[in-house]
Protein backbone atom coordinates (compact mmCIF):
# COMPACT_ATOMS: atom_id res chain seq x y z
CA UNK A 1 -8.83 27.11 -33.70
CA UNK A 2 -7.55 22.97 -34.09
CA UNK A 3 -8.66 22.05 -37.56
CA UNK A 4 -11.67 19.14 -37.49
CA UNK A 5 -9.09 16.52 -38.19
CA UNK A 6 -6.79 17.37 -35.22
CA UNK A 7 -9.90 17.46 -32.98
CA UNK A 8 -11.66 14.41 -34.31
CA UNK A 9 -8.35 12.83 -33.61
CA UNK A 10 -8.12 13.53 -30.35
CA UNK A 11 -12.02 12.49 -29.05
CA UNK A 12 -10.79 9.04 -30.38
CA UNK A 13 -7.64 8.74 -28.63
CA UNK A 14 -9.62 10.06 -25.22
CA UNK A 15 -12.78 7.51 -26.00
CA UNK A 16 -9.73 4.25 -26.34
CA UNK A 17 -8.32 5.74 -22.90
CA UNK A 18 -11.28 5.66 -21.81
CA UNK A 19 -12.19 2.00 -22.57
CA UNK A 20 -8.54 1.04 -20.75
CA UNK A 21 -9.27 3.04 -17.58
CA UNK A 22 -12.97 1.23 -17.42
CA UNK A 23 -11.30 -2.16 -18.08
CA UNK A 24 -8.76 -1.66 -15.60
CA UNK A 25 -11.44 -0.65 -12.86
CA UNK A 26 -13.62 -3.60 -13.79
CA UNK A 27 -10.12 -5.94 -13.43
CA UNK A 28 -9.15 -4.15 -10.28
CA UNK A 29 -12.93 -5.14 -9.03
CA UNK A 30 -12.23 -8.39 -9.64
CA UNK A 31 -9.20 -8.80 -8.28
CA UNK A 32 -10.73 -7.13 -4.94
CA UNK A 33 -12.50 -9.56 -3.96
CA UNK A 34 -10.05 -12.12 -3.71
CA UNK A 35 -7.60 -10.09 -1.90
CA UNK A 36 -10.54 -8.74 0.44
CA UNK A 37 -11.58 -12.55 1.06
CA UNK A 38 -7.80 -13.70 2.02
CA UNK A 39 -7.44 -10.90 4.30
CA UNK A 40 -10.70 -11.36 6.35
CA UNK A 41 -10.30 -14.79 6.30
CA UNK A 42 -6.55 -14.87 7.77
CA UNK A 43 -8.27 -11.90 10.82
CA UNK A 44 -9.21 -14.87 12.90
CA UNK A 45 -5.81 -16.72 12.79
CA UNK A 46 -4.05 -13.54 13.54
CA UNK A 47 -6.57 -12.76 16.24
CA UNK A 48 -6.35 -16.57 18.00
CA UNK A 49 -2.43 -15.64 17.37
CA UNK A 50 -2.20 -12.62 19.34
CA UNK A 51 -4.58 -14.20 22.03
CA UNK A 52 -2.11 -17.13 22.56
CA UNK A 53 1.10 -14.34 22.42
CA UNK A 54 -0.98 -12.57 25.16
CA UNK A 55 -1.15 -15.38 27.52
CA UNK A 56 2.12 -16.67 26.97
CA UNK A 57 4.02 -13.28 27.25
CA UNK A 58 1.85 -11.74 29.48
CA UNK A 59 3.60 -12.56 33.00
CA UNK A 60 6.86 -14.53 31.95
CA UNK A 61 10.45 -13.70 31.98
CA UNK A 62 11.14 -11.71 28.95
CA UNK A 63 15.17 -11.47 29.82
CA UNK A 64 15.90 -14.70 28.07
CA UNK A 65 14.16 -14.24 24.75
CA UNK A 66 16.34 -12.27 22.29
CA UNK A 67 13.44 -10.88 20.10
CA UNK A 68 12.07 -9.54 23.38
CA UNK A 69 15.14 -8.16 24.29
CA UNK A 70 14.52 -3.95 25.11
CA UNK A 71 18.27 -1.98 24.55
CA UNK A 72 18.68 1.75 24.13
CA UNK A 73 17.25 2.36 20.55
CA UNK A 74 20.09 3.76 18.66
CA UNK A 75 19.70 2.30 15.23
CA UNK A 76 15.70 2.01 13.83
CA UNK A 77 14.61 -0.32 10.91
CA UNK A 78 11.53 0.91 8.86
CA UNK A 79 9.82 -2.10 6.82
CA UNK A 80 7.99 -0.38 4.11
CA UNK A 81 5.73 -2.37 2.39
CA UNK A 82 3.65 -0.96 -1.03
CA UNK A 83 2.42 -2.56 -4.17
CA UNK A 84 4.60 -3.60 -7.09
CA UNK A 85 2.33 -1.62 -9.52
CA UNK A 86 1.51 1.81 -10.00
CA UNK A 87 -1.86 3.62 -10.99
CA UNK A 88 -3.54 3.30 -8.10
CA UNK A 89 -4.28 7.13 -7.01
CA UNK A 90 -1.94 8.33 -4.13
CA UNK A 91 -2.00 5.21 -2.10
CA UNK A 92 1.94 4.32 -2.31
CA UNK A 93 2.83 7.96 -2.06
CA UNK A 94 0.77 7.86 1.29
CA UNK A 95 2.79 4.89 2.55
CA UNK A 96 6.32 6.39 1.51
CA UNK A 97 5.38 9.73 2.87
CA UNK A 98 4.85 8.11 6.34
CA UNK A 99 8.06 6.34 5.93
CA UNK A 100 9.84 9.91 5.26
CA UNK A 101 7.97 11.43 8.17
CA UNK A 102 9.32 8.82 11.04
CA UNK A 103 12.78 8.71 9.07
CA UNK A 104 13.13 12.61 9.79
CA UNK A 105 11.33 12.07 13.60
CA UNK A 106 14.09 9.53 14.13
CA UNK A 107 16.88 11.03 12.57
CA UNK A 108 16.00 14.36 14.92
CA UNK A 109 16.56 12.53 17.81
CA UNK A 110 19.83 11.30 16.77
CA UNK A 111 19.00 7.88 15.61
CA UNK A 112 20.18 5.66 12.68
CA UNK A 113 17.65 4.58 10.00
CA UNK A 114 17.81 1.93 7.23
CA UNK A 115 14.81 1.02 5.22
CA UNK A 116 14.05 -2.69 4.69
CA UNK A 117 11.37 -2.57 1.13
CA UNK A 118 9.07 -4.99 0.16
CA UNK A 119 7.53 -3.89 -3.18
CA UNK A 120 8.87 -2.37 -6.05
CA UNK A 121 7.16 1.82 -4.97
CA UNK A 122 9.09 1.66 -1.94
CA UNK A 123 12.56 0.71 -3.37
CA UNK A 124 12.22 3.45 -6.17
CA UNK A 125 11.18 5.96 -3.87
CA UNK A 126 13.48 5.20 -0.89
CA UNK A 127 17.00 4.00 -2.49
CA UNK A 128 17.58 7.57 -3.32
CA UNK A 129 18.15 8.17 0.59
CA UNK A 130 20.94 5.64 0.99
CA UNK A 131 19.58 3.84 3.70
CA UNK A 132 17.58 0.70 2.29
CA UNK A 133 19.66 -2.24 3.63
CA UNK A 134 17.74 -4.95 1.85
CA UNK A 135 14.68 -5.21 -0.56
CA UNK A 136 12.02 -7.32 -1.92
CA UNK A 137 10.28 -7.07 -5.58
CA UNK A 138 8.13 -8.84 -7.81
CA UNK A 139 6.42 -10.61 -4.60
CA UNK A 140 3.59 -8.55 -4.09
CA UNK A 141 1.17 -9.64 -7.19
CA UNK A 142 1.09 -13.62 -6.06
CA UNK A 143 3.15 -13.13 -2.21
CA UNK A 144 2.44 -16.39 -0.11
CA UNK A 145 3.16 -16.82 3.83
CA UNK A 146 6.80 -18.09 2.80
CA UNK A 147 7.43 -14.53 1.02
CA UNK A 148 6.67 -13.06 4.80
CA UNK A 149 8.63 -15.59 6.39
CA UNK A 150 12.08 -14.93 4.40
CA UNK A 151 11.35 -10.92 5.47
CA UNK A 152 10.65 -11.63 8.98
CA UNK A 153 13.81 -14.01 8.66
CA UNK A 154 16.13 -11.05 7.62
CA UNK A 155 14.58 -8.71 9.90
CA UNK A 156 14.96 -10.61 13.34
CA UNK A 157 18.35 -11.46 12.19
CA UNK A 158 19.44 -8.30 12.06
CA UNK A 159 17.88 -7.41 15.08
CA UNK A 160 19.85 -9.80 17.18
CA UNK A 161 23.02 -8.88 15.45
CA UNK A 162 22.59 -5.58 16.52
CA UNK A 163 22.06 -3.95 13.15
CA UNK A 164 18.64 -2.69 14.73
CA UNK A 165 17.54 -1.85 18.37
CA UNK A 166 13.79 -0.90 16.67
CA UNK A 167 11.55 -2.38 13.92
CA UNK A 168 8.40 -0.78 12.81
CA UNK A 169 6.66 -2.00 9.82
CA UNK A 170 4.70 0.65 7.88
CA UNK A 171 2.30 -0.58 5.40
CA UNK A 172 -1.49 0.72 4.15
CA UNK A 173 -4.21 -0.87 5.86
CA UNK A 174 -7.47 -1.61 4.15
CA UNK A 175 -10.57 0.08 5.92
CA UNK A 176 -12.98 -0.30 3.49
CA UNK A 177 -12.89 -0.25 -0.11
CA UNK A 178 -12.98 4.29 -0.28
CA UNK A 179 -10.54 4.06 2.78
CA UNK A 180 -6.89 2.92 3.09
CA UNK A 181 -4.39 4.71 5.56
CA UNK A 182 -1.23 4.26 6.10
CA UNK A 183 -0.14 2.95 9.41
CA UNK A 184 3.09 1.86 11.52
CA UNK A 185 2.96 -1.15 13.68
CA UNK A 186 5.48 -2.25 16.43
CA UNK A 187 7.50 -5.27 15.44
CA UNK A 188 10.63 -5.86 17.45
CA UNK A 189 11.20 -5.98 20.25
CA UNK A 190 8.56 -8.28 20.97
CA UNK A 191 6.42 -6.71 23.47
CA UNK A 192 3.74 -8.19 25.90
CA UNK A 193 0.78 -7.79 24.25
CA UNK A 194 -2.01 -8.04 26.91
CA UNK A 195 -3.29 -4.25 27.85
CA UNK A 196 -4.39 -3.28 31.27
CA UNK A 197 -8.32 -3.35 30.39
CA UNK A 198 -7.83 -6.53 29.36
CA UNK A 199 -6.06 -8.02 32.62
CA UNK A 200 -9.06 -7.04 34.21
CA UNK A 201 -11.77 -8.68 32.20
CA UNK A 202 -9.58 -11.79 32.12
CA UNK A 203 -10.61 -14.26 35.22
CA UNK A 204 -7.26 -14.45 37.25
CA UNK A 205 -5.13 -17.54 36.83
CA UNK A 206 -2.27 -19.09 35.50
CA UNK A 207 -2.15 -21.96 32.82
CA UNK A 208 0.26 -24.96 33.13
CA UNK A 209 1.66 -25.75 29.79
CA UNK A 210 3.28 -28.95 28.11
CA UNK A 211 5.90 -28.35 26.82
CA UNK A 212 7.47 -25.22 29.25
CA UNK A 213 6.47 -21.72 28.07
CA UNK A 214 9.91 -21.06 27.44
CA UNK A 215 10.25 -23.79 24.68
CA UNK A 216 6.66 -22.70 22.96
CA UNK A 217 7.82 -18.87 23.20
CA UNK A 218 10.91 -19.78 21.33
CA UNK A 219 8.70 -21.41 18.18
CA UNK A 220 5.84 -18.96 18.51
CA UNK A 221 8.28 -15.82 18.28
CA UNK A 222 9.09 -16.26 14.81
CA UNK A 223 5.57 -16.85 13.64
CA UNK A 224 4.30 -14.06 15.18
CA UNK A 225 6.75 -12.08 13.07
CA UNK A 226 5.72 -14.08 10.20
CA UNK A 227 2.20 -12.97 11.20
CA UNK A 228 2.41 -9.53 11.14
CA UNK A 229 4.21 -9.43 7.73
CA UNK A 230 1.97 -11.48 5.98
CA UNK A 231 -1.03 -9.36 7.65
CA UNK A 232 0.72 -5.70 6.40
CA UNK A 233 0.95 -7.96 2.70
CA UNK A 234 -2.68 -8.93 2.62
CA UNK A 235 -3.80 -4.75 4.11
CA UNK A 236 -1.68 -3.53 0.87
CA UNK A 237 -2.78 -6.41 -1.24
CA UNK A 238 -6.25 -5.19 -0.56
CA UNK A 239 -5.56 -1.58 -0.75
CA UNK A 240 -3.97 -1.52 -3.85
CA UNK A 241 -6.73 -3.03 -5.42
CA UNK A 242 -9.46 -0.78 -3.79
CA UNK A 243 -7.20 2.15 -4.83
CA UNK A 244 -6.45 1.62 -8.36
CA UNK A 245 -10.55 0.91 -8.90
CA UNK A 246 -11.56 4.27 -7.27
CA UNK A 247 -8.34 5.51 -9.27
CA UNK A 248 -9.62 4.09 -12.86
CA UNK A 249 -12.91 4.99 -12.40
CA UNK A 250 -11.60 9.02 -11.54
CA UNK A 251 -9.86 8.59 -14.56
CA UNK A 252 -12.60 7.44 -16.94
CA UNK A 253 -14.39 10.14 -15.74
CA UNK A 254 -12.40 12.42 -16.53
CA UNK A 255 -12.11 10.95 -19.60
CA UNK A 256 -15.86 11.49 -20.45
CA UNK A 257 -15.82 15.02 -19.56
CA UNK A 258 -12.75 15.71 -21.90
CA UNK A 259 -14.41 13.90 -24.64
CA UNK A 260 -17.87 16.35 -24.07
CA UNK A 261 -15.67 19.46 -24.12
CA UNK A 262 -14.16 18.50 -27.53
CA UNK A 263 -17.05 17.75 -28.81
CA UNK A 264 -17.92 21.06 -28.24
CA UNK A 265 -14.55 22.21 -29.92
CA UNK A 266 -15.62 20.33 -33.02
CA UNK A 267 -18.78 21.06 -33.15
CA UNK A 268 -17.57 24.78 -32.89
CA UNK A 269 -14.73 24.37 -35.54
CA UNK A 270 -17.61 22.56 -38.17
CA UNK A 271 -19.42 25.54 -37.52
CA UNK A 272 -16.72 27.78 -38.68
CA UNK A 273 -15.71 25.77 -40.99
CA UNK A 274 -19.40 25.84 -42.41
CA UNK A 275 -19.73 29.75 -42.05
CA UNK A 276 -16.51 30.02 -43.86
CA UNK A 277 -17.49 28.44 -47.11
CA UNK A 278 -20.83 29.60 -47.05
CA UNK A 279 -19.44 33.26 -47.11
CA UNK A 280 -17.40 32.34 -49.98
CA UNK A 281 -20.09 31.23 -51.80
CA UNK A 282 -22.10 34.23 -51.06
CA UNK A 283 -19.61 36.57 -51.69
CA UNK A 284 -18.36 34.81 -55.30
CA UNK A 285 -22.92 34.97 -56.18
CA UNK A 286 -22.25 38.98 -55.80
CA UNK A 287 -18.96 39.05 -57.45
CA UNK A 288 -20.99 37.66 -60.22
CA UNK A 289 -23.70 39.80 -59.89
CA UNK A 290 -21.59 42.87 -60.15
């Protein structure tokens, strides 16, 4: 049995975890909020966004852009986007495991993969493979839109260079604060976005604009890249947050329930320990005795 020092020990090192684990959740909490705020507050802008890429794309000549360019996919670019940060449960694991899962699909079907990583979890995890052509670290804590725009940037460029016939970004997306999955989105080429269902509701027409589609297609392109970065940011800016509070608060559990079990252990050991030199005393009263 651990002597009372060695146990006494170790329900203080647990109970000073334990205070680090809460104050981490209640930071994480914090921190929450303000990436849950940006997030729903950028929805609408991406929503108008894709409503204008819908009726601009929706019945012109794609030919002529080079982002909507569609070629036989031979080479596929994965953006993987995670946190910075660690301690926050399973949630990059999750993302990277996706990432590995379409790498092997693609791979199967005789394709070329590289790995473009934004966050530090991704690089770490993915450089081992060989196949991350470019990366992007120590943006994810304080990222702004120009952060997305210098990935998008790099991305389209090596699209129409060649390097890629595919892009898919894969990134965590925040459904509520006990619920973050990890998802892969469509980025190049840039497809028509308008559904079927959608055509129908829609009252038929077509709308004249100033300056010619063509010229507002070639400026809106790029945003809408920019757009879907900085949207994939904000989901794992959220997520990670949500994550490592759910994660924290596990973990001070956990610490509470170590801390009752030694307590038990000690309050077994002073017991012995107690028994012990009670013996001894009884048994040096009959030495005396005899």
């Amino acid at each position: 049995m651990p002597s009372l020092k060695d146990v006494k020990d170790k329900i203080v090192g647990v109970k000073k975890t334990a205070q680090i684990t809460s104050a981490m959740n209640m930071v994480a909490s914090a921190k929450l909020r303000g990436a849950q705020e940006k997030m729903e507050n950028f929805h609408p802008y991406a929503e108008k966004f894709n409503e204008a890429m819908s009726n601009l794309s929706g019945g012109g000549n794609t030919d002529q852009f080079p982002l909507m360019e569609v070629r036989e996919v031979k080479n596929v670019e994965l953006v993987v986007v995670t946190s910075d940060r660690g301690l926050c449960g399973s949630f990059n694991s999750n993302i990277i495991k996706l990432a590995e899962q379409k790498r092997r699909k693609y791979e199967a079907e005789g394709k070329t993969v590289s790995f473009v990583c934004v966050g530090k979890k991704a690089n770490q995890s993915l450089k081992k493979t060989g196949k991350v052509r470019n990366q992007f670290l120590d943006i994810m804590s304080d990222f702004q839109m120009f952060n997305a725009r210098e990935i998008a940037q790099d991305v389209a460029l090596n699209f129409t260079n060649g390097g890629a016939d595919k892009v898919e970004v894969i990134y965590g997306h925040f459904k509520s604060v006990a619920v973050q999955r990890p998802v892969a989105q469509d980025m190049l080429p840039i497809t028509p976005l308008e559904s079927e269902g959608e055509a129908e509701k829609r009252i038929s027409g077509d709308y004249i604009y100033e300056p010619s589609t063509e010229e507002i297609m070639d400026v809106m392109q790029p945003l809408y890249l920019n757009v879907i970065i900085y949207n994939a940011m904000l989901q794992v800016g959220a997520s990670e947050h949500a994550a490592r509070m759910a994660a924290m608060d596990n973990a001070t559990n956990a610490c509470k329930d170590i801390v009752s079990d030694l307590t038990l252990v000690y309050n077994k050991a002073r017991q012995a320990a107690v028994t012990g030199e009670l013996m001894d005393i009884v048994g040096g009263a009959e030495a005396l005795k005899g």
